[in-house]
PDB file of N, CA and C in Angstrom:
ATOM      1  N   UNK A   1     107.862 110.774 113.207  1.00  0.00           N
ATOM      2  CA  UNK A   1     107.339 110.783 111.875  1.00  0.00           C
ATOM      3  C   UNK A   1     108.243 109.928 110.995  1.00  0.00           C
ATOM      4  N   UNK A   2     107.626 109.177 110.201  1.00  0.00           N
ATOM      5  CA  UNK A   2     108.462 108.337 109.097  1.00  0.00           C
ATOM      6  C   UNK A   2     107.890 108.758 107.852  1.00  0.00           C
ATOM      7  N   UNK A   3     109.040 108.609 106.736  1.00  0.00           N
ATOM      8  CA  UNK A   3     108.539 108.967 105.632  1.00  0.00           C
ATOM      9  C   UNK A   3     108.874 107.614 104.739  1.00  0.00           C
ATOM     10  N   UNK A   4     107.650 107.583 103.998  1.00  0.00           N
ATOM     11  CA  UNK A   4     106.720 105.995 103.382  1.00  0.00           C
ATOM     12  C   UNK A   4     106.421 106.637 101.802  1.00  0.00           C
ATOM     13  N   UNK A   5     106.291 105.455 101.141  1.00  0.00           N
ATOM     14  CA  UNK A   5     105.530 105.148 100.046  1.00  0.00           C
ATOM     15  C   UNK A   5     103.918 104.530  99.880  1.00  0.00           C
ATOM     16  N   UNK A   6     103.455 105.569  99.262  1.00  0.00           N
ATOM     17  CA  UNK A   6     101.896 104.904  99.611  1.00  0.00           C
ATOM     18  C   UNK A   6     101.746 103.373  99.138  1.00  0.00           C
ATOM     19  N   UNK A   7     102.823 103.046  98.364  1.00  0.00           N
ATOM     20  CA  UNK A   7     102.268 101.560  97.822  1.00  0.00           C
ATOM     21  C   UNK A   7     103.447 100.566  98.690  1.00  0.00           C
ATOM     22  N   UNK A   8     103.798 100.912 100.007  1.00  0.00           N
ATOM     23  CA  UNK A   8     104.392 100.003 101.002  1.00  0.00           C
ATOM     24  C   UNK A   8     104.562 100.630 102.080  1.00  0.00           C
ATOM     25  N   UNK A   9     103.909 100.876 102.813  1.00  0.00           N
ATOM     26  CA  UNK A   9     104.090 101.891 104.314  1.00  0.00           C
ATOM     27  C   UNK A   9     104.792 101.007 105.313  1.00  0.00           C
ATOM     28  N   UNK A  10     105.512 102.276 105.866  1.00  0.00           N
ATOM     29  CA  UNK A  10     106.606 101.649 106.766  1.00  0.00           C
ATOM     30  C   UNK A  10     105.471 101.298 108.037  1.00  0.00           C
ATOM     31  N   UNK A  11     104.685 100.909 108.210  1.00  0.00           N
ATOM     32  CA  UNK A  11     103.928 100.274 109.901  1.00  0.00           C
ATOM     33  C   UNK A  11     103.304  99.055 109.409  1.00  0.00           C
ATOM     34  N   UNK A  12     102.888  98.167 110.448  1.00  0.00           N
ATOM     35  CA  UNK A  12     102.501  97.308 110.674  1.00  0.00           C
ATOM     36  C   UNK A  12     101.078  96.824 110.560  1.00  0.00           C
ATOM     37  N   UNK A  13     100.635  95.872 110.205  1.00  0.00           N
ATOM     38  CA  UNK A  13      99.315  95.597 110.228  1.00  0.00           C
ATOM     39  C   UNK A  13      98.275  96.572 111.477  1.00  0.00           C
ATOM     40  N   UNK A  14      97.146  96.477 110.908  1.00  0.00           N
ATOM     41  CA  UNK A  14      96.721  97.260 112.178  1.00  0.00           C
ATOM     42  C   UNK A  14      97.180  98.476 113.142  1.00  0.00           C
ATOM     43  N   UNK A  15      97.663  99.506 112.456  1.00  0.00           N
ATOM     44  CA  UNK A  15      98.804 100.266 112.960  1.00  0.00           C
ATOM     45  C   UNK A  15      97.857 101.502 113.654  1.00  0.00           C
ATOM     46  N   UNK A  16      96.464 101.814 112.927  1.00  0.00           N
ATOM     47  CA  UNK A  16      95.820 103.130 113.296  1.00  0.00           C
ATOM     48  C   UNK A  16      94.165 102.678 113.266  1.00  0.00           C
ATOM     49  N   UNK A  17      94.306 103.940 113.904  1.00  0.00           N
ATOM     50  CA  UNK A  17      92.426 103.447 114.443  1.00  0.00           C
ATOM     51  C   UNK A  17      91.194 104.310 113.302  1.00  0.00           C
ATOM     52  N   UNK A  18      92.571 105.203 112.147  1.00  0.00           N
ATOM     53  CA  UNK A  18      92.109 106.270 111.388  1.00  0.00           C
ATOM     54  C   UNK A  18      92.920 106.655 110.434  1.00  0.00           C
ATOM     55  N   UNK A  19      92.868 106.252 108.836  1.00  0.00           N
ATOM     56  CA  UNK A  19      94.053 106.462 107.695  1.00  0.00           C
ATOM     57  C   UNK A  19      93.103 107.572 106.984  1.00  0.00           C
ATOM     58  N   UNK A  20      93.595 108.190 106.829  1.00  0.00           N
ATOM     59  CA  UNK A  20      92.854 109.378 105.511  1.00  0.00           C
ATOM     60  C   UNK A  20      93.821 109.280 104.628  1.00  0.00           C
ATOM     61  N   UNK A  21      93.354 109.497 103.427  1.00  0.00           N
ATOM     62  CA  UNK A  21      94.327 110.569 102.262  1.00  0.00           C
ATOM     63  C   UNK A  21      93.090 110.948 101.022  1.00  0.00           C
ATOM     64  N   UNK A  22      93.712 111.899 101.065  1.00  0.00           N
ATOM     65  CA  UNK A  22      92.896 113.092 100.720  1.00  0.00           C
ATOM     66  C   UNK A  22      93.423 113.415  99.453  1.00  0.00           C
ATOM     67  N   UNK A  23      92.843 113.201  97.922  1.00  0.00           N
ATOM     68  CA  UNK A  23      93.408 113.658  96.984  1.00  0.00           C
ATOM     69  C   UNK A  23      94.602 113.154  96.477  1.00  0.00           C
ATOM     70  N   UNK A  24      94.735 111.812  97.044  1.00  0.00           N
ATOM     71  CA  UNK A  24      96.238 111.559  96.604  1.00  0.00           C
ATOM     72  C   UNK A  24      96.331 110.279  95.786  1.00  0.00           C
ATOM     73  N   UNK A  25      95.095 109.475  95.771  1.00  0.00           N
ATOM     74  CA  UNK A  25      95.297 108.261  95.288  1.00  0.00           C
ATOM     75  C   UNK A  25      95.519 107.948  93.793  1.00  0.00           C
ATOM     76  N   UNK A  26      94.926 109.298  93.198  1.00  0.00           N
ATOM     77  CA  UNK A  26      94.283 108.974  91.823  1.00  0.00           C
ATOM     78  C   UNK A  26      95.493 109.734  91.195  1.00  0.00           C
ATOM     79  N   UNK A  27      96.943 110.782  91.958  1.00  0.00           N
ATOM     80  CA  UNK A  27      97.886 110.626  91.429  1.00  0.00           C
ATOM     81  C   UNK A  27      98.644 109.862  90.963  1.00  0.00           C
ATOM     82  N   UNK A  28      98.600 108.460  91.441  1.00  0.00           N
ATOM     83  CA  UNK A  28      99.222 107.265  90.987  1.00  0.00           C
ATOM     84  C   UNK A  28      98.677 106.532  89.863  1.00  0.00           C
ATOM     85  N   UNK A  29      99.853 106.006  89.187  1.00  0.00           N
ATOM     86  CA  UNK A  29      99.161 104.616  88.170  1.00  0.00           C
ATOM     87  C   UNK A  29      97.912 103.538  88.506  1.00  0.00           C
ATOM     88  N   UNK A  30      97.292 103.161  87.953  1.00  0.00           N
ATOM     89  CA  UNK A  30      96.437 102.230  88.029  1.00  0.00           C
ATOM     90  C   UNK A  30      97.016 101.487  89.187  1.00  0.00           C
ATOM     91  N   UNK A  31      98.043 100.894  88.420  1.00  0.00           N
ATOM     92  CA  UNK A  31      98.549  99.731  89.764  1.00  0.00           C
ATOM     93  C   UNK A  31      99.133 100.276  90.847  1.00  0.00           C
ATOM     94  N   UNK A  32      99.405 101.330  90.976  1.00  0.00           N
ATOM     95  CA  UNK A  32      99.741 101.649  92.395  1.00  0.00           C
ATOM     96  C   UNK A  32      98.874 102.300  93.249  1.00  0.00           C
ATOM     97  N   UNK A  33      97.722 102.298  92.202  1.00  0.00           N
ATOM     98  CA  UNK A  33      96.277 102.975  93.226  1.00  0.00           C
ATOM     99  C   UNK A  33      95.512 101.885  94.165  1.00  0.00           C
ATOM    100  N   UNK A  34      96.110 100.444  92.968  1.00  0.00           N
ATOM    101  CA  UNK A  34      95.687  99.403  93.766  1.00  0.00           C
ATOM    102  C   UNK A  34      96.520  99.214  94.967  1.00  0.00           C
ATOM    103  N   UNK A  35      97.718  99.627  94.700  1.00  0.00           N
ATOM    104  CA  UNK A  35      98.444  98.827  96.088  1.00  0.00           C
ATOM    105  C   UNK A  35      98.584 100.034  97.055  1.00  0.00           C
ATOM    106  N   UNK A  36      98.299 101.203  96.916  1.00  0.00           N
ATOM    107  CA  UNK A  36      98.035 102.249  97.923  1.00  0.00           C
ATOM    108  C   UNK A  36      96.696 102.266  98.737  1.00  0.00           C
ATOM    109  N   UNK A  37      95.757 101.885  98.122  1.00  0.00           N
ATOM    110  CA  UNK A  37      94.367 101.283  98.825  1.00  0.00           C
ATOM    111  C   UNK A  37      94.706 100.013  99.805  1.00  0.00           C
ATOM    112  N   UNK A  38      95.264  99.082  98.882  1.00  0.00           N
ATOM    113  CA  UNK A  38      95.504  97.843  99.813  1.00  0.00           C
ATOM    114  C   UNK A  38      96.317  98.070 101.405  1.00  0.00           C
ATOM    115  N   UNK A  39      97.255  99.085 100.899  1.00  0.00           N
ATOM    116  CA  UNK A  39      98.080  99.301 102.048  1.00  0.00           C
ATOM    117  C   UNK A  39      97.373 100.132 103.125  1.00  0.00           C
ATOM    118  N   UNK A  40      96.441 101.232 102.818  1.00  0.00           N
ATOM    119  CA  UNK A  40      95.660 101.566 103.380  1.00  0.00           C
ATOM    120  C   UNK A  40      94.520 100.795 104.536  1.00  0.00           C
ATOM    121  N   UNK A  41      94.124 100.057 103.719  1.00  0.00           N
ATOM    122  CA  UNK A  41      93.393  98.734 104.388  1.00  0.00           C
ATOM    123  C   UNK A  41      94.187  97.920 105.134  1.00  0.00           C
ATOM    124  N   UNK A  42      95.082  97.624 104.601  1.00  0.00           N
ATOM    125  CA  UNK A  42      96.169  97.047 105.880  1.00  0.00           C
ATOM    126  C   UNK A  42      96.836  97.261 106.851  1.00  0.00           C
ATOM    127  N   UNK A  43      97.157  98.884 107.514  1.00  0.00           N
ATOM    128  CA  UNK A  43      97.505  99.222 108.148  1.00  0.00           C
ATOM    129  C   UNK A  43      96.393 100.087 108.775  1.00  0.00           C
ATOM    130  N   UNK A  44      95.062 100.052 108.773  1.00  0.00           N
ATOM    131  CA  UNK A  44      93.665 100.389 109.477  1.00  0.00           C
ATOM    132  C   UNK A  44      93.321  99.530 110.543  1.00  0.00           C
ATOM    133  N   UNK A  45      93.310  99.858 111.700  1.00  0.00           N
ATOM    134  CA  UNK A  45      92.514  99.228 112.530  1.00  0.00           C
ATOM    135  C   UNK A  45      91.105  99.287 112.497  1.00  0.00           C
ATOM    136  N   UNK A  46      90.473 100.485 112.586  1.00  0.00           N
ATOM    137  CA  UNK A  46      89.000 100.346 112.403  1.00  0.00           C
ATOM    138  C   UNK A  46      88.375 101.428 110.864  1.00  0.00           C
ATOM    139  N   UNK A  47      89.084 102.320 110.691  1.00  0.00           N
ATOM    140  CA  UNK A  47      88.411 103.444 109.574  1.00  0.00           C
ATOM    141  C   UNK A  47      89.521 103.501 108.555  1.00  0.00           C
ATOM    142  N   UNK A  48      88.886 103.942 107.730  1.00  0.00           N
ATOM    143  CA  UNK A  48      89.955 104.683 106.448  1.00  0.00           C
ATOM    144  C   UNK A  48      89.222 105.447 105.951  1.00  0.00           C
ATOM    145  N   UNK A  49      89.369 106.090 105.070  1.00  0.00           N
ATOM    146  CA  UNK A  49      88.456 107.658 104.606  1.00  0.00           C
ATOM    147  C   UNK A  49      89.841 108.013 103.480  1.00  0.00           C
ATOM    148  N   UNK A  50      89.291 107.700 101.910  1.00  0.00           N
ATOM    149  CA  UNK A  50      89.660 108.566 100.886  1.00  0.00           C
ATOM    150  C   UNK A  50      89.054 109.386 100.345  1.00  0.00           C
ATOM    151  N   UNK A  51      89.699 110.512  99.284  1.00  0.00           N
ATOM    152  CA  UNK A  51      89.364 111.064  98.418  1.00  0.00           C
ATOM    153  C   UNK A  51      89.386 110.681  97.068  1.00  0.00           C
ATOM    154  N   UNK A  52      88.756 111.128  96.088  1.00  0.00           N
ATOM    155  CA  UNK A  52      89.380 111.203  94.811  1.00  0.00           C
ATOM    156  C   UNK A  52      88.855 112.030  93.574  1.00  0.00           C
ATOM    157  N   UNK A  53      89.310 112.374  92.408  1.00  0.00           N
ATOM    158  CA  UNK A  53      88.973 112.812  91.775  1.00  0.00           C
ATOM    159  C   UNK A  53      87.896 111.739  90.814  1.00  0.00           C
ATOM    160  N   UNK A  54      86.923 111.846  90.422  1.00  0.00           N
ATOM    161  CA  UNK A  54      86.020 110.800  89.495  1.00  0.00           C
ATOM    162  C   UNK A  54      84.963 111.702  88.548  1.00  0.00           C
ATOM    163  N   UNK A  55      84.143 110.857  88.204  1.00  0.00           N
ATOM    164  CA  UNK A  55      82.802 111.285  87.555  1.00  0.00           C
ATOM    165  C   UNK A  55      82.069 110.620  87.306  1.00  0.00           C
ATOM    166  N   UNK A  56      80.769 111.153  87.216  1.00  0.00           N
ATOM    167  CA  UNK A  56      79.452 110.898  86.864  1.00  0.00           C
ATOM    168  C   UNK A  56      79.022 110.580  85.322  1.00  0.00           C
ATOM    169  N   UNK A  57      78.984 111.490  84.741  1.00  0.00           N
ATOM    170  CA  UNK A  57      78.581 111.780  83.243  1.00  0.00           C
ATOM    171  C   UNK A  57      79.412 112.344  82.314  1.00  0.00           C
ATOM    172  N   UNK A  58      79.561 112.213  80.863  1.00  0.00           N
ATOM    173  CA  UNK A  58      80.588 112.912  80.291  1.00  0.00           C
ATOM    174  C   UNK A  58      81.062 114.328  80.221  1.00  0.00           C
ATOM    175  N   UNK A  59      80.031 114.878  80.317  1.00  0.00           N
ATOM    176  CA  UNK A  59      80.739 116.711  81.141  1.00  0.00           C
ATOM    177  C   UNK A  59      81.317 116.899  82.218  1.00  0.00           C
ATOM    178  N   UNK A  60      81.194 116.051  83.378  1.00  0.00           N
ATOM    179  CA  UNK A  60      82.243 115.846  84.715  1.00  0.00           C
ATOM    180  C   UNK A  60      83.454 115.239  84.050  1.00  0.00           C
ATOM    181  N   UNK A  61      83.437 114.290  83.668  1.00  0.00           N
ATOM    182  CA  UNK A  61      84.750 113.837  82.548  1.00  0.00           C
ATOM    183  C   UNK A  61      85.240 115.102  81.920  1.00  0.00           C
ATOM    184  N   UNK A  62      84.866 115.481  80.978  1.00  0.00           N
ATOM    185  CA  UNK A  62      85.462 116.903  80.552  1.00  0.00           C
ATOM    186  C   UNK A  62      86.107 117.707  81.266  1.00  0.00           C
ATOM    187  N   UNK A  63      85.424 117.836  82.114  1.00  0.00           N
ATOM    188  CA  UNK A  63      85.323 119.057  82.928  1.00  0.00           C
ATOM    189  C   UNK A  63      86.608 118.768  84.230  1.00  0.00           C
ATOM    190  N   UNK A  64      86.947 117.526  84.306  1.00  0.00           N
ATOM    191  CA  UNK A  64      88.196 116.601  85.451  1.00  0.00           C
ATOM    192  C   UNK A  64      89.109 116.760  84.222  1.00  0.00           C
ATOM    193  N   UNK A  65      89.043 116.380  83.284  1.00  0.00           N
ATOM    194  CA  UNK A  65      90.210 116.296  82.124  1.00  0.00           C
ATOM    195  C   UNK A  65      90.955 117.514  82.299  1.00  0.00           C
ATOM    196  N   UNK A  66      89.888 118.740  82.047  1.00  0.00           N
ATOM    197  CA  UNK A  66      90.774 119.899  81.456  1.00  0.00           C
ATOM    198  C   UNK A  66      91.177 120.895  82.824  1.00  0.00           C
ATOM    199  N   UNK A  67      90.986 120.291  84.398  1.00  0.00           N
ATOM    200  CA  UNK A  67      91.000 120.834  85.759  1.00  0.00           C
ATOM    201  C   UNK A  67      91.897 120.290  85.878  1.00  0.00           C
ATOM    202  N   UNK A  68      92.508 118.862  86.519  1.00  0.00           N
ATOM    203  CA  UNK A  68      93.397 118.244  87.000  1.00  0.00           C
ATOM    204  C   UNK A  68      94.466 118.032  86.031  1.00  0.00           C
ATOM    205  N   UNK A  69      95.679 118.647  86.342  1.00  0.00           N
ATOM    206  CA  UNK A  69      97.131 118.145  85.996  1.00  0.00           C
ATOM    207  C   UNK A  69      97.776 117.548  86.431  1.00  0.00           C
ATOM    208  N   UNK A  70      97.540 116.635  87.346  1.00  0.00           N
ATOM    209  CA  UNK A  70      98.163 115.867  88.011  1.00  0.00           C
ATOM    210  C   UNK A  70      97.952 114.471  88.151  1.00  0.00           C
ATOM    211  N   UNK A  71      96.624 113.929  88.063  1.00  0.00           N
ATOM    212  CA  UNK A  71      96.051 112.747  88.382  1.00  0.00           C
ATOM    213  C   UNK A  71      96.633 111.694  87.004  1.00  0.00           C
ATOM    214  N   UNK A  72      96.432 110.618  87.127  1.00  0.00           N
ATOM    215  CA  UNK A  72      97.243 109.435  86.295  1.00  0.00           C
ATOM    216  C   UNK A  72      96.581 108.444  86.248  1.00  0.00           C
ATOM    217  N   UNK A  73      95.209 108.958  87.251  1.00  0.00           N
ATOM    218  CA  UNK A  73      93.817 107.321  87.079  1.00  0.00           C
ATOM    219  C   UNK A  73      92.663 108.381  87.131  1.00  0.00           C
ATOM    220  N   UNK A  74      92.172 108.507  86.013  1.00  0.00           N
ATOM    221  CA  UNK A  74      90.765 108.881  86.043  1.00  0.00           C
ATOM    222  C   UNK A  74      89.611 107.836  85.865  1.00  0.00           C
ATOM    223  N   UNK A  75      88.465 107.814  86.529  1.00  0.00           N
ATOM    224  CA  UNK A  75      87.924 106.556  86.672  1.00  0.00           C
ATOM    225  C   UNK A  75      86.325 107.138  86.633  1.00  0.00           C
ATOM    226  N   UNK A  76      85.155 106.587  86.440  1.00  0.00           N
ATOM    227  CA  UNK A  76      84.110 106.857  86.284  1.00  0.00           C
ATOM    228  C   UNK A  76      83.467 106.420  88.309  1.00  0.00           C
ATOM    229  N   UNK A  77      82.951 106.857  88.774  1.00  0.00           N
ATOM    230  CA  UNK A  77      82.630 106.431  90.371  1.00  0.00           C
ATOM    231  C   UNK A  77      82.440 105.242  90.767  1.00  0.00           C
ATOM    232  N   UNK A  78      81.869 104.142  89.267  1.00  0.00           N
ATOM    233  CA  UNK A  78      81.158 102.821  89.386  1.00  0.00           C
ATOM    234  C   UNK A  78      82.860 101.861  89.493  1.00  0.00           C
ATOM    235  N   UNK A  79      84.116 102.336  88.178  1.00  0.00           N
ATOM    236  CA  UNK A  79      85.137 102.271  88.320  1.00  0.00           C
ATOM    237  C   UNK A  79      85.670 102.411  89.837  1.00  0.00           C
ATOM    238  N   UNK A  80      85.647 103.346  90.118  1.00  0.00           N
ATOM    239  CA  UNK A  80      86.444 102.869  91.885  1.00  0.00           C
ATOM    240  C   UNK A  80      85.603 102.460  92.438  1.00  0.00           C
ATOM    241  N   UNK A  81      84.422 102.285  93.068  1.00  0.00           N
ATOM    242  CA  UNK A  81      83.777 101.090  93.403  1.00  0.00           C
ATOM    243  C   UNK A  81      84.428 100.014  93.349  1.00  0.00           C
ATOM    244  N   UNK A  82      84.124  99.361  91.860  1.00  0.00           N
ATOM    245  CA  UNK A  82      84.703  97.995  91.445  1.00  0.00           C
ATOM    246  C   UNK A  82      85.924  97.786  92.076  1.00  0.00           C
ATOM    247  N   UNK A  83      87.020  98.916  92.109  1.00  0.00           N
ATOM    248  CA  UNK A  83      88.358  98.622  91.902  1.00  0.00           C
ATOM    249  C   UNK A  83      88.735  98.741  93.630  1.00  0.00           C
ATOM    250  N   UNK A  84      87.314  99.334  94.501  1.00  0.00           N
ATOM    251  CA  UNK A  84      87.495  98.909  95.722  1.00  0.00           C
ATOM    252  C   UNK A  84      87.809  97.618  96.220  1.00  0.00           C
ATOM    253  N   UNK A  85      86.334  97.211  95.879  1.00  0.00           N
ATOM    254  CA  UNK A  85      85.964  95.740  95.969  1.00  0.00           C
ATOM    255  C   UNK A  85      87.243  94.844  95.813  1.00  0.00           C
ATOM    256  N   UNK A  86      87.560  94.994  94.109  1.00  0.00           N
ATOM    257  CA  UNK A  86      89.051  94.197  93.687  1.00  0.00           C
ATOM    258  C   UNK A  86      90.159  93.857  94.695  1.00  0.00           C
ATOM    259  N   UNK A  87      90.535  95.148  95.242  1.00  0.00           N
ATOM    260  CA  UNK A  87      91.666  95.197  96.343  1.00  0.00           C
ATOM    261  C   UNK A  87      91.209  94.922  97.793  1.00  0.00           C
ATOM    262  N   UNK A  88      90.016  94.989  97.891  1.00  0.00           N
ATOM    263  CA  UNK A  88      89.571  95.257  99.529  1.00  0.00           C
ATOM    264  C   UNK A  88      89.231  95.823 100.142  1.00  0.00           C
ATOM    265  N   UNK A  89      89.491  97.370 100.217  1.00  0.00           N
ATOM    266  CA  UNK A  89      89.297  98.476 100.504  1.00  0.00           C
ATOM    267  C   UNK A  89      87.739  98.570 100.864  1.00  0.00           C
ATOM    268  N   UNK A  90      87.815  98.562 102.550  1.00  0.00           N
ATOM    269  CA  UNK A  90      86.422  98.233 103.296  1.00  0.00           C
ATOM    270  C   UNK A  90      86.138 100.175 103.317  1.00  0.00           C
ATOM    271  N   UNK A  91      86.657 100.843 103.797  1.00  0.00           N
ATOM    272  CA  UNK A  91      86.902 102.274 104.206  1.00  0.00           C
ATOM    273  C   UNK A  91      85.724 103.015 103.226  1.00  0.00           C
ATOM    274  N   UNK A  92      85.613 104.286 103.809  1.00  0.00           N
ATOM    275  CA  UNK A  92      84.383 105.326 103.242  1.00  0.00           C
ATOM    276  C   UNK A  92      85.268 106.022 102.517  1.00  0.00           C
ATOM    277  N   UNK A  93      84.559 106.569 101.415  1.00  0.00           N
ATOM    278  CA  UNK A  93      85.343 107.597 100.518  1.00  0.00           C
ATOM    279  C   UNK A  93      84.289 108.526 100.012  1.00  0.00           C
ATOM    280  N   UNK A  94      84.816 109.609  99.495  1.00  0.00           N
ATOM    281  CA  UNK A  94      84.546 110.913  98.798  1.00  0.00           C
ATOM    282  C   UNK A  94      84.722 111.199  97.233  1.00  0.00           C
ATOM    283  N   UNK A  95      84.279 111.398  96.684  1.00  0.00           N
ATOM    284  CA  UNK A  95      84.491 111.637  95.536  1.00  0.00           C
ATOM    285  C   UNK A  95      84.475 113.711  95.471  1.00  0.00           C
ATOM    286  N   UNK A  96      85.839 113.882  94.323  1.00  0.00           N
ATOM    287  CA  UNK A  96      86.036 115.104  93.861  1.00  0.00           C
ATOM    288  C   UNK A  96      85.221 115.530  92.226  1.00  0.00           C
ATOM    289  N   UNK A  97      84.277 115.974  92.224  1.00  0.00           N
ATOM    290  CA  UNK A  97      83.623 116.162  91.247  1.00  0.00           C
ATOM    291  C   UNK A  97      84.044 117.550  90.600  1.00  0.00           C
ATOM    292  N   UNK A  98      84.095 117.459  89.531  1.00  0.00           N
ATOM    293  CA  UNK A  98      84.587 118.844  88.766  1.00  0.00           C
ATOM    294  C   UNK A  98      83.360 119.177  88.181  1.00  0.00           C
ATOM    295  N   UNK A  99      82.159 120.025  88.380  1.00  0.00           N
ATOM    296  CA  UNK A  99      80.767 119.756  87.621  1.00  0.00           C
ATOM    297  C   UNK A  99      80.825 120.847  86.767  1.00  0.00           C
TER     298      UNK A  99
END
């Protein structure tokens, strides 16, 4: 086991055939959500699979605001989309809805 930073992981291109993280991305700053995705994508051989906290409509907004104490990128779903695309991030994801 090695212990890493999501926005520079200690392995190598192509390192796994399967990256998850679950709930962890949207703890980070903007810019390090970008470079924790990227790194994600870069050290995937074939899958990746995130989570995150997001929303739909302004009562899921509300409703993520006053639930999560932790997160540092709240984003609307169309928002991480885009901000997939931006970085690369080929991988399937989940969204955490607070409804």
């Amino acid at each position: 086991m090695k212990v890493g930073n999501a926005k520079k992981l200690p392995y190598a291109d192509n390192s796994f055939d399967l990256v998850i993280s679950i709930n962890t991305i949207h703890n980070l700053p903007l810019i390090e959500c970008k470079q924790a995705l990227g790194e994600i994508q870069r050290v995937t051989r074939q899958s990746a699979f995130v989570t995150m906290d997001a929303w739909r409509n302004d009562q899921e907004k509300e409703n993520l605001l006053k639930w999560n104490l932790t997160a540092k990128t709240y984003m609307h779903v169309d928002e991480w989309v885009k901000l997939f695309q931006e970085v690369g991030y080929q991988g399937d994801y989940y969204w955490f809805i607070a409804e």
